[in-house]
C-alpha atoms as a PDB file:
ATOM      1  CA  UNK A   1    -165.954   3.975  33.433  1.00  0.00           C
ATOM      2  CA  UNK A   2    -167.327   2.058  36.527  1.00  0.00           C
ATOM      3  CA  UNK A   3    -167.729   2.975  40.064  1.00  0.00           C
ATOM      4  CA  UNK A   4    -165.264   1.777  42.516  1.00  0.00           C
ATOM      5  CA  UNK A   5    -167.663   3.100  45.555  1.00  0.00           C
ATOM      6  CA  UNK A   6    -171.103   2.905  45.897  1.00  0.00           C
ATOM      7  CA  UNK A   7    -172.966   4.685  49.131  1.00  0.00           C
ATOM      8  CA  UNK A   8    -176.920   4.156  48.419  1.00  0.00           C
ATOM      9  CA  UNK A   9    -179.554   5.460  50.717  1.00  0.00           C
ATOM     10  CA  UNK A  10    -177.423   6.144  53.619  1.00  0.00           C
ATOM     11  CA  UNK A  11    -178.499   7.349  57.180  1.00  0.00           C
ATOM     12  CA  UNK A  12    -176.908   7.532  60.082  1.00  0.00           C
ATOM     13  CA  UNK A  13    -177.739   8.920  63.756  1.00  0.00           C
ATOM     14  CA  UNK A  14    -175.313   9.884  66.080  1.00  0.00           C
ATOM     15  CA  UNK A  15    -176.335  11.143  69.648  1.00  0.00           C
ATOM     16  CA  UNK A  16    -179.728  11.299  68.869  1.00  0.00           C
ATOM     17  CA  UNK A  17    -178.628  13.804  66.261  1.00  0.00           C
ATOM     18  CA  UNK A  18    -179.295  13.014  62.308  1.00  0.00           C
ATOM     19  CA  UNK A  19    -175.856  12.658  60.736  1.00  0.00           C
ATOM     20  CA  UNK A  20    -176.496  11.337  57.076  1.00  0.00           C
ATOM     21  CA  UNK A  21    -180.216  11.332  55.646  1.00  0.00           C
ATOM     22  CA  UNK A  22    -180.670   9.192  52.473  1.00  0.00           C
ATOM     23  CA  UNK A  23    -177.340  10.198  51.770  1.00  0.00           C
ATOM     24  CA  UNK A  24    -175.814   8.667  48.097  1.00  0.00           C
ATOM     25  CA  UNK A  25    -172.770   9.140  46.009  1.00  0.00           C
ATOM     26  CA  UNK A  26    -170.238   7.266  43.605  1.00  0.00           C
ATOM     27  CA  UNK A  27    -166.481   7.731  43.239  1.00  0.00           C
ATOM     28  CA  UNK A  28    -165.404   6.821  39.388  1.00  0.00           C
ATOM     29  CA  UNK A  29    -162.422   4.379  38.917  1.00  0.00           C
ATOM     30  CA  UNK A  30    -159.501   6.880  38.387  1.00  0.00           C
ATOM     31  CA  UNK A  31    -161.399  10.021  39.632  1.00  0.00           C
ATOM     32  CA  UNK A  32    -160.302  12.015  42.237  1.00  0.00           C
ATOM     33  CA  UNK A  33    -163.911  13.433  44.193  1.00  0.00           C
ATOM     34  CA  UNK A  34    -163.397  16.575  46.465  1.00  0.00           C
ATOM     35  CA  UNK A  35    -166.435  16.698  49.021  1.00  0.00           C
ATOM     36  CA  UNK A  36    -166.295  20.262  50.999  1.00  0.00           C
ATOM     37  CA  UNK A  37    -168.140  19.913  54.526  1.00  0.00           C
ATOM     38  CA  UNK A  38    -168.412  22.566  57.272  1.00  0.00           C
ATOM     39  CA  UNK A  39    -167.418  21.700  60.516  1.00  0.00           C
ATOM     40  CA  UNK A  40    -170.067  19.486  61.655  1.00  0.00           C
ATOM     41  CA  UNK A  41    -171.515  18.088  58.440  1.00  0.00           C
ATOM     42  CA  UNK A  42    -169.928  14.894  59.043  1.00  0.00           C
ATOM     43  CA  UNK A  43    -167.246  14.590  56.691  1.00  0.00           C
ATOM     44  CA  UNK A  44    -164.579  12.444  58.461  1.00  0.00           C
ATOM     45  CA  UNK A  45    -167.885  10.023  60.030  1.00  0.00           C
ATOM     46  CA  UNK A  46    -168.827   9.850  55.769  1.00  0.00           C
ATOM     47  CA  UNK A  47    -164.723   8.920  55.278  1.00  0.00           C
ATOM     48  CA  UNK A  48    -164.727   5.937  58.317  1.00  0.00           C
ATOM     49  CA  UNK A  49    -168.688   4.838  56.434  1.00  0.00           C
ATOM     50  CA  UNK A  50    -167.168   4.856  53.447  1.00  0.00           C
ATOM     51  CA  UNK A  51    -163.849   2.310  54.358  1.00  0.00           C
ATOM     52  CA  UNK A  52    -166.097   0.245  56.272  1.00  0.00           C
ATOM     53  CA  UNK A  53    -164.883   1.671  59.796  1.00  0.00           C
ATOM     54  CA  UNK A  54    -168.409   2.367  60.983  1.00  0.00           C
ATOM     55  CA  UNK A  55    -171.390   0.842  59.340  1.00  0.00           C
ATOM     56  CA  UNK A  56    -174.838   2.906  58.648  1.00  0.00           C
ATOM     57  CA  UNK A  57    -177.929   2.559  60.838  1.00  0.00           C
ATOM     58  CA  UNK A  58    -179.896   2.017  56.750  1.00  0.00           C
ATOM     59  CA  UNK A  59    -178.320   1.545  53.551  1.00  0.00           C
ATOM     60  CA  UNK A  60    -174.839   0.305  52.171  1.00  0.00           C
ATOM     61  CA  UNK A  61    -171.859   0.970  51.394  1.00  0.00           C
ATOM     62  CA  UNK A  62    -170.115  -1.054  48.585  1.00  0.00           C
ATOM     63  CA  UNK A  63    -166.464  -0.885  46.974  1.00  0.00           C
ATOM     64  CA  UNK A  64    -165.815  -2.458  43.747  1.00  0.00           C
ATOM     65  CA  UNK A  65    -169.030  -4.455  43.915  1.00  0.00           C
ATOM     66  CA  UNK A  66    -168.441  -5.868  47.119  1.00  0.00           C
ATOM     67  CA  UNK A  67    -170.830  -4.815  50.124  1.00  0.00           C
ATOM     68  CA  UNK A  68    -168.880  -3.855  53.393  1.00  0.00           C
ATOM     69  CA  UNK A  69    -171.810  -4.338  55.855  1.00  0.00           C
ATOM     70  CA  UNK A  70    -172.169  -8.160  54.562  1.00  0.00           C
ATOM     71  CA  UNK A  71    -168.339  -8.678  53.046  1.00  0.00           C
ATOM     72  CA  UNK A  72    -166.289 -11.832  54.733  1.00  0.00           C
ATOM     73  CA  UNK A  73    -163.362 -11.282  56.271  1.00  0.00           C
ATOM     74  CA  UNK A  74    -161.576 -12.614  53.628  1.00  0.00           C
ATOM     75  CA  UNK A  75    -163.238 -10.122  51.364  1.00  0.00           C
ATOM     76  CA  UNK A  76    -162.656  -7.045  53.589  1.00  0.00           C
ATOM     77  CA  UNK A  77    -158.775  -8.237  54.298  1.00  0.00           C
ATOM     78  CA  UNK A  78    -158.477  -7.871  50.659  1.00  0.00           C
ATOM     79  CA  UNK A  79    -159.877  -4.453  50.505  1.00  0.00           C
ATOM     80  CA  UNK A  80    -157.778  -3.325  52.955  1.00  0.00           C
ATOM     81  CA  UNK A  81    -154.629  -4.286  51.375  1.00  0.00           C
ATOM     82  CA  UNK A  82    -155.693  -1.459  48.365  1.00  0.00           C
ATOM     83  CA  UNK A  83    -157.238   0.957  50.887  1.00  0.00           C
ATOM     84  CA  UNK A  84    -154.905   3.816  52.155  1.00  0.00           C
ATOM     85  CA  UNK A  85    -156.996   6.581  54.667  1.00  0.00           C
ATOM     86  CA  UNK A  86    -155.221   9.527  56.291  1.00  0.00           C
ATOM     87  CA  UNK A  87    -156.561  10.921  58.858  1.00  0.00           C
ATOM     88  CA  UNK A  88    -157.536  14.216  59.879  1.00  0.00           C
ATOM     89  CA  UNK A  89    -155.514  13.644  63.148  1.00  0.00           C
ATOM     90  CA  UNK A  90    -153.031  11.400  61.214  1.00  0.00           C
ATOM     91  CA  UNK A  91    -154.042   8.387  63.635  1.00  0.00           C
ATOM     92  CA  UNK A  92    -150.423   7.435  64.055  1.00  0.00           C
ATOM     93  CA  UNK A  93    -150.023   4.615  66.541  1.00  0.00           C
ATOM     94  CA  UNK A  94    -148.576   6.577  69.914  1.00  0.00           C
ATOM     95  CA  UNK A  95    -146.547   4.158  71.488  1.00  0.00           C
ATOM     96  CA  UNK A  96    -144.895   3.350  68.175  1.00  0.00           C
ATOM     97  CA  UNK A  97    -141.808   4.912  66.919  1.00  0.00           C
ATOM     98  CA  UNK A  98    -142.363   6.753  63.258  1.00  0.00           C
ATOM     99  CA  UNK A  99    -140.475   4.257  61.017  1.00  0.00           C
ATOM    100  CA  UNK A 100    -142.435   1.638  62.801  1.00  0.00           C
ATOM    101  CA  UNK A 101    -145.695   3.275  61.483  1.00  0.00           C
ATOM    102  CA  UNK A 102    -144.780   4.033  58.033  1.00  0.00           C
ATOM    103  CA  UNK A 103    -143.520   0.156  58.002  1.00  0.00           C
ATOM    104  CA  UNK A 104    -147.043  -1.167  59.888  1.00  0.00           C
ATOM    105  CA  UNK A 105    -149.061  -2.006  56.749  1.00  0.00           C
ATOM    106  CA  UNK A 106    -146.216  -3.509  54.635  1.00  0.00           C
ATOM    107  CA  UNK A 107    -145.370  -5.994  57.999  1.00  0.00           C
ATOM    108  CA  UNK A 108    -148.913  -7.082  58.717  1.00  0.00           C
ATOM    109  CA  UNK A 109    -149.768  -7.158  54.624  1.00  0.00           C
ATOM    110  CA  UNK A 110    -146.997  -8.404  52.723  1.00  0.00           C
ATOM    111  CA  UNK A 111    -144.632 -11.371  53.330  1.00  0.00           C
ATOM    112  CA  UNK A 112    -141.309  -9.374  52.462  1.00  0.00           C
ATOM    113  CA  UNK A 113    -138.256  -9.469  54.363  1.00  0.00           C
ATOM    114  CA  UNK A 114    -137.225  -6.706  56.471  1.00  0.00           C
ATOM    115  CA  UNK A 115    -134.432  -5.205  54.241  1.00  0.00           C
ATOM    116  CA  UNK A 116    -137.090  -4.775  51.690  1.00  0.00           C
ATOM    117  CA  UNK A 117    -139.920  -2.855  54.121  1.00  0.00           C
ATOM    118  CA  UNK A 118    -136.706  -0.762  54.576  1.00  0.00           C
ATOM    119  CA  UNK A 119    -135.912   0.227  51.251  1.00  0.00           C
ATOM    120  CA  UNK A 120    -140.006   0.781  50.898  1.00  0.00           C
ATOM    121  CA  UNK A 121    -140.220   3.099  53.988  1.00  0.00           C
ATOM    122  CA  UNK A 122    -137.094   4.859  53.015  1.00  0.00           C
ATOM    123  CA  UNK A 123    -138.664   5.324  49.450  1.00  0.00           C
ATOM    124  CA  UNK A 124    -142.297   6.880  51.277  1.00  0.00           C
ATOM    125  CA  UNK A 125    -140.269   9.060  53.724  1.00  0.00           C
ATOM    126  CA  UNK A 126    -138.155  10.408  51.117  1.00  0.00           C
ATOM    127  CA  UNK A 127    -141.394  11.015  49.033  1.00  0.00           C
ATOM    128  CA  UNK A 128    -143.318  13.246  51.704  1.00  0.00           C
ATOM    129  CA  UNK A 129    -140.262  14.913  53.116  1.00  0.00           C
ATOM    130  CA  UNK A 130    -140.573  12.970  56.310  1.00  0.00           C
ATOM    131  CA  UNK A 131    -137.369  14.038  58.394  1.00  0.00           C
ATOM    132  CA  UNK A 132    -135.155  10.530  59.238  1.00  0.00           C
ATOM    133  CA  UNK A 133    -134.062  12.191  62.649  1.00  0.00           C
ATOM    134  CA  UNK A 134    -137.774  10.901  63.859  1.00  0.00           C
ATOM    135  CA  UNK A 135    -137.242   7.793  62.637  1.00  0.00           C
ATOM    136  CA  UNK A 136    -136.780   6.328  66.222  1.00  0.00           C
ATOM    137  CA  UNK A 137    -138.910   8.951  67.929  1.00  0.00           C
ATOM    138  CA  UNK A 138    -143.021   8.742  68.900  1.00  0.00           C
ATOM    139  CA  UNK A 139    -145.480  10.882  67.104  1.00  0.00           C
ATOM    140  CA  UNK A 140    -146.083  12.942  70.093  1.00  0.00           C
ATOM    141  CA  UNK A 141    -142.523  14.095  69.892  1.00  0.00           C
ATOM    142  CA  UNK A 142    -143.068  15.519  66.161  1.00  0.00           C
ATOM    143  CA  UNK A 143    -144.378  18.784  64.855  1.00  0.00           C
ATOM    144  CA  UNK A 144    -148.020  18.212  63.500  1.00  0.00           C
ATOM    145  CA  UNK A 145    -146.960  18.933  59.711  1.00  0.00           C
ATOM    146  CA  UNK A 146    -144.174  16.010  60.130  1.00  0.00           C
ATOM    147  CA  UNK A 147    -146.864  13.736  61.492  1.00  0.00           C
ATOM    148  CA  UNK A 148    -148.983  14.332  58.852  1.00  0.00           C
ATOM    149  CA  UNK A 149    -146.375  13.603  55.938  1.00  0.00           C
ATOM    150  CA  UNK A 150    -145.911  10.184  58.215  1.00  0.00           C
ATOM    151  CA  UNK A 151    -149.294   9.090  57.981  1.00  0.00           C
ATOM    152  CA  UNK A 152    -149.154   9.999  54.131  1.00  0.00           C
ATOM    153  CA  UNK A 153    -146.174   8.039  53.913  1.00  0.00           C
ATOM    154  CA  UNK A 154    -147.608   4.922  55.577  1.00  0.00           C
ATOM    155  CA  UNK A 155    -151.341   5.346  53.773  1.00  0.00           C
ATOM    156  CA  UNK A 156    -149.315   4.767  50.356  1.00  0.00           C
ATOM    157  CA  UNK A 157    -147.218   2.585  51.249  1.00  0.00           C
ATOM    158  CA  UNK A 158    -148.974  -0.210  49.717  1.00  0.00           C
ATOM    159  CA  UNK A 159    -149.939   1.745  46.587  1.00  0.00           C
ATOM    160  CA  UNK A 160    -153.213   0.920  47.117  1.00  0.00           C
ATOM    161  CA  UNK A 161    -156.201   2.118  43.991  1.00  0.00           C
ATOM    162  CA  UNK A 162    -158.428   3.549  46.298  1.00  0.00           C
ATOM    163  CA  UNK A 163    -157.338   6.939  48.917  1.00  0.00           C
ATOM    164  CA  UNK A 164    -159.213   8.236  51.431  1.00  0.00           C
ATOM    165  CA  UNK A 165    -157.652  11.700  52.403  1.00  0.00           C
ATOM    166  CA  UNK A 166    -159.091  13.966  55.311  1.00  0.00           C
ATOM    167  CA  UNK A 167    -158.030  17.163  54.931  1.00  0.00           C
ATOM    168  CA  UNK A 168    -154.371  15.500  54.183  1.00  0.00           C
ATOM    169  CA  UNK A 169    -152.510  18.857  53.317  1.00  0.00           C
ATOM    170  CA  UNK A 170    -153.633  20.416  56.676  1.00  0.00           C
ATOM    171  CA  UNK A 171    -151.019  21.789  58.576  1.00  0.00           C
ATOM    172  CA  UNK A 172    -148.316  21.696  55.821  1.00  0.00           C
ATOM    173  CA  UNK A 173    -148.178  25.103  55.029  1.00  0.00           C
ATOM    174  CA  UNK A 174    -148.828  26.964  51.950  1.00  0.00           C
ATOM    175  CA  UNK A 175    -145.554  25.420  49.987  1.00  0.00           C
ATOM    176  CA  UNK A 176    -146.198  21.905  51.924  1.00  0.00           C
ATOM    177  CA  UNK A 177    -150.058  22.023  50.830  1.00  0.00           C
ATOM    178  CA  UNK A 178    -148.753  22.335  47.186  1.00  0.00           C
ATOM    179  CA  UNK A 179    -145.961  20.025  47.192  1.00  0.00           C
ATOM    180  CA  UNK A 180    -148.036  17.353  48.201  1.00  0.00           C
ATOM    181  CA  UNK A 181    -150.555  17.768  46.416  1.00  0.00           C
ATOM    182  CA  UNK A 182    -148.486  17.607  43.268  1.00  0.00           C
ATOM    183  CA  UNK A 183    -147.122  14.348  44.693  1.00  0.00           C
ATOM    184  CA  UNK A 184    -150.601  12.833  45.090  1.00  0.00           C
ATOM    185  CA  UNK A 185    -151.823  13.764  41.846  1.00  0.00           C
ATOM    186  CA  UNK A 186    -148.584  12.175  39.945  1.00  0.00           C
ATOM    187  CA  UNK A 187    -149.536   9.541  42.229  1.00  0.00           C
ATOM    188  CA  UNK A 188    -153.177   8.788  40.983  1.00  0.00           C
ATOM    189  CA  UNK A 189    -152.227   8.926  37.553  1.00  0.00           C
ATOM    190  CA  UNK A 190    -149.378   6.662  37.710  1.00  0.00           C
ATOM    191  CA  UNK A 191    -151.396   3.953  39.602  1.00  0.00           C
ATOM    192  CA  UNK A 192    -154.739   5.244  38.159  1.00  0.00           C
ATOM    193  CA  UNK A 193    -155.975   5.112  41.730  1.00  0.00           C
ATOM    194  CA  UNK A 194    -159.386   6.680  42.957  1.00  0.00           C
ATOM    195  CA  UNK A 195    -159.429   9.627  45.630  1.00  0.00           C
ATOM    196  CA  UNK A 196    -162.191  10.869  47.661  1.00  0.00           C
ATOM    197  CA  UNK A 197    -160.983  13.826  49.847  1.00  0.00           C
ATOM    198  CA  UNK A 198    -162.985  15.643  52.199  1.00  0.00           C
ATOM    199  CA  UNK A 199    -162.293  19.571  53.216  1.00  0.00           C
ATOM    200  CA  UNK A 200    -163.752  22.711  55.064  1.00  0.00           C
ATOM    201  CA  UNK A 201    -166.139  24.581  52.638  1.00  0.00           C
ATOM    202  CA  UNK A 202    -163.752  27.585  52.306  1.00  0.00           C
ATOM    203  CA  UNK A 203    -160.618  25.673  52.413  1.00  0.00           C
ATOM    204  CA  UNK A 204    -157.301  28.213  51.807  1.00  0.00           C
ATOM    205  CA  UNK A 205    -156.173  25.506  49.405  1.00  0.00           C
ATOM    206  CA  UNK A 206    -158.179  23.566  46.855  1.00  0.00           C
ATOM    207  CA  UNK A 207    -156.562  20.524  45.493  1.00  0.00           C
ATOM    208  CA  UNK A 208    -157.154  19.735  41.520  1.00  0.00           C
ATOM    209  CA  UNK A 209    -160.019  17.479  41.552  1.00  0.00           C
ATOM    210  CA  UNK A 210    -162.032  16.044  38.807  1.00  0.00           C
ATOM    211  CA  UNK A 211    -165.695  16.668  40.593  1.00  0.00           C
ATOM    212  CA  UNK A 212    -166.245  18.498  43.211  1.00  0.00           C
ATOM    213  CA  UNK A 213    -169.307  17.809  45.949  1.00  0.00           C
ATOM    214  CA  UNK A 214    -170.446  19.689  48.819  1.00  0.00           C
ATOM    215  CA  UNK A 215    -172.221  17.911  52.036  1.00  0.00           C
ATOM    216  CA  UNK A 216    -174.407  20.004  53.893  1.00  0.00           C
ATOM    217  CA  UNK A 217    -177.652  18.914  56.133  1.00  0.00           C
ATOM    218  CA  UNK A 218    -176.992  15.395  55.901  1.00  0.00           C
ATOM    219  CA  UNK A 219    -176.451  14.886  51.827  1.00  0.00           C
ATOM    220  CA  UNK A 220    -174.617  15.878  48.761  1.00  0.00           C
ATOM    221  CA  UNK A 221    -176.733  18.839  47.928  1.00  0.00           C
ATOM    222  CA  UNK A 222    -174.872  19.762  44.799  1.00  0.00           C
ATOM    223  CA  UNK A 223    -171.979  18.444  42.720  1.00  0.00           C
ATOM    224  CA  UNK A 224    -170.168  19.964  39.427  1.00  0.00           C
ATOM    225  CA  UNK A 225    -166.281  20.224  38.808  1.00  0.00           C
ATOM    226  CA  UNK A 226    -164.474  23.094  40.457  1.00  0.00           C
ATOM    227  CA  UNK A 227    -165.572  26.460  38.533  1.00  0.00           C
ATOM    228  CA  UNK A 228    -169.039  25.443  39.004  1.00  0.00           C
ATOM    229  CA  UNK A 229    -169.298  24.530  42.720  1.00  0.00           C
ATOM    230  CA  UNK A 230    -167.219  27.983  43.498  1.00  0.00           C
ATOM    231  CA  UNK A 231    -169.815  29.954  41.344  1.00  0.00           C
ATOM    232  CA  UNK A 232    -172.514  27.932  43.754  1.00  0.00           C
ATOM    233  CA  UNK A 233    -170.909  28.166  47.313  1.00  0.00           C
ATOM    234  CA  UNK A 234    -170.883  32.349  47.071  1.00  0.00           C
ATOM    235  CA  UNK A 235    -174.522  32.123  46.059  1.00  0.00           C
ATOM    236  CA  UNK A 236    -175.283  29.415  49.030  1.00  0.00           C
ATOM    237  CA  UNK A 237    -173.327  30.622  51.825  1.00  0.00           C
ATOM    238  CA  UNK A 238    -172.978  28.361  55.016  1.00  0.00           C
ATOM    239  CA  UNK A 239    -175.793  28.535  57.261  1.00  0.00           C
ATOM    240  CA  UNK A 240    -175.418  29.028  60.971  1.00  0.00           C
ATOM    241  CA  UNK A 241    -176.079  24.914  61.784  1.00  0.00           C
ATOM    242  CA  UNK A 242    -174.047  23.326  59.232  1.00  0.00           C
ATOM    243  CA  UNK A 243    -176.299  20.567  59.203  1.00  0.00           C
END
């Protein structure tokens, strides 16, 4: 099985502060890779490096072969189209009303008509629970959980192969967290899609994963599937600087 992403010899300052040093991982095709972070360690700035929304000071990036610092636009446009990324804040557009949102990447990537963005959006909010009385209504005007089943909504809307998730079952409760994360899984097997999630190092909800990383001063300082890595965080507690 190949690697769909390829980070090699990463660094990255920030601030004068060191962010990533010599940093390196893969994500397998069809593997879903949980990386656990405390706050600090630079998880969501290792998500944006990663889809080729910041580029590293030394190093590269790559996904399926293709090198994001270098790529064309062509190259990158494609990318995109089987990218989905939800963010920690959900990055909903705030002037835009929720349906609008959900519907953004199937307008500006596919040439479909508008009945059939519908029936898509109506299929992605049904999916995640999204309530329809937002439909018309800004993000600002929802409850953070609904906000964040939006932005899960829109990220798969394209059923893109590769999923970026930042701590995507934040906020949704301990049935919500669950739910969805049932959802997603049925998800990557039925497209076969790659996942690389990032999370708190003692999150209160640890979605199945097939490996499981953990990103502390800068790196990946250990990696094993689940059992393993809990046996190894209670015998490496956090340190004060999470770098």
């Amino acid at each position: 099985m190949g690697n769909v992403l390829e980070v090699r010899n990463v660094s990255l300052e920030r601030n004068q502060r060191v962010i990533f040093d010599d940093l390196s991982l893969a994500l397998r095709e069809k593997e879903h890779y949980l990386i656990l972070g405390g706050s600090g360690s630079g998880k969501t700035l290792l998500l944006k490096l990663c889809a080729g929304l910041i580029s590293p000071d030394r190093g590269k990036v790559t996904i399926s072969g293709v090198d994001l610092t270098t790529a064309s636009k062509e190259e990158l446009q494609e990318l995109r189209m089987n990218t989905g990324f939800v963010f920690q804040d959900c990055a909903l557009i705030s002037n835009m009303a929720i349906f609008d949102n959900v519907a953004l990447p199937l307008r500006y990537h596919r040439r479909w008509s508008e009945e059939k963005v519908r029936t898509r959006v109506d299929e992605m909010m049904a999916l995640f629970g999204v309530d329809r009385d937002y439909d018309r209504s800004i993000p600002a005007q929802l409850p953070l959980g609904m906000r964040k089943r939006a932005a899960l909504a829109r990220a798969l809307a394209l059923e893109p192969r590769l999923l970026f998730l930042d701590q995507a079952t934040d906020d949704l409760g301990s049935q919500g967290e669950q739910e969805v994360s049932r959802i997603l899984r049925e998800y990557q097997t039925r497209v076969e899609a790659a996942f690389l999630t990032v999370m708190d190092e003692a999150p209160s909800f640890i979605p199945e994963a097939d490996r499981v990383g953990v990103l502390r001063g800068g790196r990946i300082v250990a990696e094993g599937i689940l059992p393993e890595m809990q046996s190894y965080l209670k015998g490496n507690p956090r340190a004060a600087d999470p770098r």
